[in-house]
C-alpha atoms as a PDB file:
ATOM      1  CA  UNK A   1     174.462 136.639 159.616  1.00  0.00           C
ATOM      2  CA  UNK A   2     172.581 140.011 159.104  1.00  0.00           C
ATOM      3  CA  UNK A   3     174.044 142.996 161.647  1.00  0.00           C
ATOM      4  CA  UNK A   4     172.000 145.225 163.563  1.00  0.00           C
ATOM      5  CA  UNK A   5     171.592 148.415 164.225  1.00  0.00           C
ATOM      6  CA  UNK A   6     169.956 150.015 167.136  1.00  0.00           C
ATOM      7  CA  UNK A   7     168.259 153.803 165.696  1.00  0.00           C
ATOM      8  CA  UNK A   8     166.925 156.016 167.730  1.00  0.00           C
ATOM      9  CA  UNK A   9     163.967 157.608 166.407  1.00  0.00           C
ATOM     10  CA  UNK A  10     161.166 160.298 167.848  1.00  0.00           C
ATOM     11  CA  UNK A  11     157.735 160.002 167.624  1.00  0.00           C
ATOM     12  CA  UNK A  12     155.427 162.411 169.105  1.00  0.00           C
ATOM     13  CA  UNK A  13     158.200 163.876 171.277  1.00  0.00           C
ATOM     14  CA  UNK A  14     159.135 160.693 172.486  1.00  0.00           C
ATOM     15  CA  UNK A  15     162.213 158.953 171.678  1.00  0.00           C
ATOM     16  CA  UNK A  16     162.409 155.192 170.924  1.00  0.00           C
ATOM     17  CA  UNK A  17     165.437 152.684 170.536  1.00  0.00           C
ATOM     18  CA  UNK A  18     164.359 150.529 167.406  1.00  0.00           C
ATOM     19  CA  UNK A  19     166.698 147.897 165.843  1.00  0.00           C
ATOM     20  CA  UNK A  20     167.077 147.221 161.946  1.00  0.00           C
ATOM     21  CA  UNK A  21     169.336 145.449 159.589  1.00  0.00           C
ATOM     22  CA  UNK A  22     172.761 147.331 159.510  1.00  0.00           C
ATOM     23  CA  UNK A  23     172.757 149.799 156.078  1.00  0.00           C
ATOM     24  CA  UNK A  24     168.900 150.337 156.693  1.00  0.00           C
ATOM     25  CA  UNK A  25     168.956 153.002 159.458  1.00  0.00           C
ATOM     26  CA  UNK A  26     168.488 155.847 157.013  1.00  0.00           C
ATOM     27  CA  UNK A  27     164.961 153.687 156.046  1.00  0.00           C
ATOM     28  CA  UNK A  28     164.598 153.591 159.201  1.00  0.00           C
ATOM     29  CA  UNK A  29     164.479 156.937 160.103  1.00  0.00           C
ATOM     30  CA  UNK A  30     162.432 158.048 157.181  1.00  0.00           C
ATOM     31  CA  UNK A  31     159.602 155.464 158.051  1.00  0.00           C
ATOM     32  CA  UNK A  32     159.910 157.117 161.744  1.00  0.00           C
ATOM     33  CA  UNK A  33     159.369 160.317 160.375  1.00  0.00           C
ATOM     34  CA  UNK A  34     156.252 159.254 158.107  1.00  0.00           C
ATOM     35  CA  UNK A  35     154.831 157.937 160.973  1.00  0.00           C
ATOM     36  CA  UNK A  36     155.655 160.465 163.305  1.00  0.00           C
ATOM     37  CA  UNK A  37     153.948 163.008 160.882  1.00  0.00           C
ATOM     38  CA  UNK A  38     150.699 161.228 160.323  1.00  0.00           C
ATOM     39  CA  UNK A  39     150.533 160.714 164.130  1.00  0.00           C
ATOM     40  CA  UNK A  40     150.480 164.467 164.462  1.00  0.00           C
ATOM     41  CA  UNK A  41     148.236 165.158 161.473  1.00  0.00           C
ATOM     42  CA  UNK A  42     145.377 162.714 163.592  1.00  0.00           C
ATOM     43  CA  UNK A  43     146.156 164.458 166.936  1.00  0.00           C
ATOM     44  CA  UNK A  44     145.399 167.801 164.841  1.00  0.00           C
ATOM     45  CA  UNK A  45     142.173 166.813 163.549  1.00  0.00           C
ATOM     46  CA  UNK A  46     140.723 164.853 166.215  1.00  0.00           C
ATOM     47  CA  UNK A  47     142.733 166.374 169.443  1.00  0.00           C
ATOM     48  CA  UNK A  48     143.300 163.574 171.192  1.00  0.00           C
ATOM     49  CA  UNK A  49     147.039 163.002 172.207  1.00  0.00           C
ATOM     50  CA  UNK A  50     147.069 159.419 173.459  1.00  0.00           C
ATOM     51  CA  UNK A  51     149.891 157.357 172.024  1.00  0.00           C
ATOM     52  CA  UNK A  52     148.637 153.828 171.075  1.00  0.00           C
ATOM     53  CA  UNK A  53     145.589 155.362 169.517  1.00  0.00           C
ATOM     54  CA  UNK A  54     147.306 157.539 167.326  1.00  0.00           C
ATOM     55  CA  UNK A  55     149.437 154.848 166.719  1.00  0.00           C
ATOM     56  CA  UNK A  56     146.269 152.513 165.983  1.00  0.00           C
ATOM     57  CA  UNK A  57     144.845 155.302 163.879  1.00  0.00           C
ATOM     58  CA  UNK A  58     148.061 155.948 161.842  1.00  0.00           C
ATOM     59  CA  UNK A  59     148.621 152.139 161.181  1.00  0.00           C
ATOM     60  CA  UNK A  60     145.187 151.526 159.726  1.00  0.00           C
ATOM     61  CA  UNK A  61     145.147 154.824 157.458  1.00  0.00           C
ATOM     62  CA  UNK A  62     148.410 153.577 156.129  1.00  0.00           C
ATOM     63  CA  UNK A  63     147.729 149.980 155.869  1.00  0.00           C
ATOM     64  CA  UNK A  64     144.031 151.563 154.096  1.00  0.00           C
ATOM     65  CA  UNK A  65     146.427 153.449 151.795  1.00  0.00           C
ATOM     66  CA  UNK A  66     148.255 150.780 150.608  1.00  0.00           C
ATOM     67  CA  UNK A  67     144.820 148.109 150.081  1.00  0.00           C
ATOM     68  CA  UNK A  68     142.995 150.665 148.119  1.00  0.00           C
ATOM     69  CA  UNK A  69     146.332 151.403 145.564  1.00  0.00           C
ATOM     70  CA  UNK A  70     146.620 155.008 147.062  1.00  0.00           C
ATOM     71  CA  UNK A  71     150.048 154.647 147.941  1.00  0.00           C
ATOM     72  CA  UNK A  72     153.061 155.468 145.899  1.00  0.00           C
ATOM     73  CA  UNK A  73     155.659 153.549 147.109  1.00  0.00           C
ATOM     74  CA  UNK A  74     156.408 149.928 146.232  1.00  0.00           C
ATOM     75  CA  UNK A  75     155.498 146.392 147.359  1.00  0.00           C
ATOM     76  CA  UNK A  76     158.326 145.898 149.239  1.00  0.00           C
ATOM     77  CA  UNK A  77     159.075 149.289 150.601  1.00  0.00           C
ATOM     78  CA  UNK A  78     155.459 149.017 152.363  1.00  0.00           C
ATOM     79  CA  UNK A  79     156.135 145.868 153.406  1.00  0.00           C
ATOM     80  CA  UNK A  80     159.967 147.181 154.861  1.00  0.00           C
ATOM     81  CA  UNK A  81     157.339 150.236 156.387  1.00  0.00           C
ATOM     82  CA  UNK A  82     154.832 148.260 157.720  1.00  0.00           C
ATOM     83  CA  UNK A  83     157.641 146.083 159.536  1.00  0.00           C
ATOM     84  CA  UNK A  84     159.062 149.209 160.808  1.00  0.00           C
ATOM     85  CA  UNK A  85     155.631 150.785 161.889  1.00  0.00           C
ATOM     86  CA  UNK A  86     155.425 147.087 164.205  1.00  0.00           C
ATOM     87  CA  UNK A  87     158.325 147.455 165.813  1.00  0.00           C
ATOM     88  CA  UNK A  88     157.974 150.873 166.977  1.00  0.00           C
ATOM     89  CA  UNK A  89     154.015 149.826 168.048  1.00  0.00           C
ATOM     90  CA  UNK A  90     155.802 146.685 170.194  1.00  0.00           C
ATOM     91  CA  UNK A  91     158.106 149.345 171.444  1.00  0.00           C
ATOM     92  CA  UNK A  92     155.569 152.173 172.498  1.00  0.00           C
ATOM     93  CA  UNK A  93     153.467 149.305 173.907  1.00  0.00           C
ATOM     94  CA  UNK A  94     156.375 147.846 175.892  1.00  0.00           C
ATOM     95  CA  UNK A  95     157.220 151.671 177.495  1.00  0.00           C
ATOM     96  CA  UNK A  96     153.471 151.901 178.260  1.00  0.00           C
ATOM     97  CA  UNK A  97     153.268 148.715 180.242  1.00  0.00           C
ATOM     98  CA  UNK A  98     156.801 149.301 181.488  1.00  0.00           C
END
C-alpha cells in the first residue's frame, strides 16, 4: 500500500493542503510552483485576479504545451503534472464552494 503525504503548497498567495504518494512531495512542490508562476504570468498580462480562471487559463496553456510538442519534460512527468495541477483545481474549487 502506497503512503501519503499531505504538502502544503501556495498558489497565488493562498495556501493549499494537497496529498501525494510519500517520496513525491519535492514533485510536488515543484509542479506547485510551475503552476503558481504561470498563474501570475496570466494575471500580469490580462489583470484579472480571479482564481479558477487563472487556474482554467493556466491548465489549458499547459495542457496546449504539451499537445503541440512544446514542452520539455517527459510523458510521464506531464502526466505526474497534470495529476498534480487536478488536485490542486479540486482543492481551490472545494475552498471556493466551502
Amino acid at each position: 500500500m502506497t503512503e501519503i503525504a499531505t504538502v502544503r503548497v501556495q498558489i497565488l498567495g493562498r495556501e493549499f493542503p494537497v496529498a501525494c504518494p510519500a517520496g513525491q512531495e519535492h514533485e510536488l512542490e515543484a509542479a506547485a510552483e510551475f503552476v503558481d508562476n504561470r498563474m501570475r504570468e496570466i494575471q500580469e498580462k490580462t489583470g484579472n485576479s480571479a482564481l479558477e480562471r487563472l487556474a482554467v487559463m493556466a491548465a489549458l496553456n499547459i495542457a496546449h504545451e504539451h499537445l503541440t510538442g512544446e514542452t520539455k519534460g517527459s510523458d510521464d512527468e506531464l502526466r505526474r503534472l497534470a495529476n498534480q495541477i487536478s488536485a490542486t483545481l479540486e482543492r481551490l474549487s472545494e475552498s471556493e464552494t466551502g
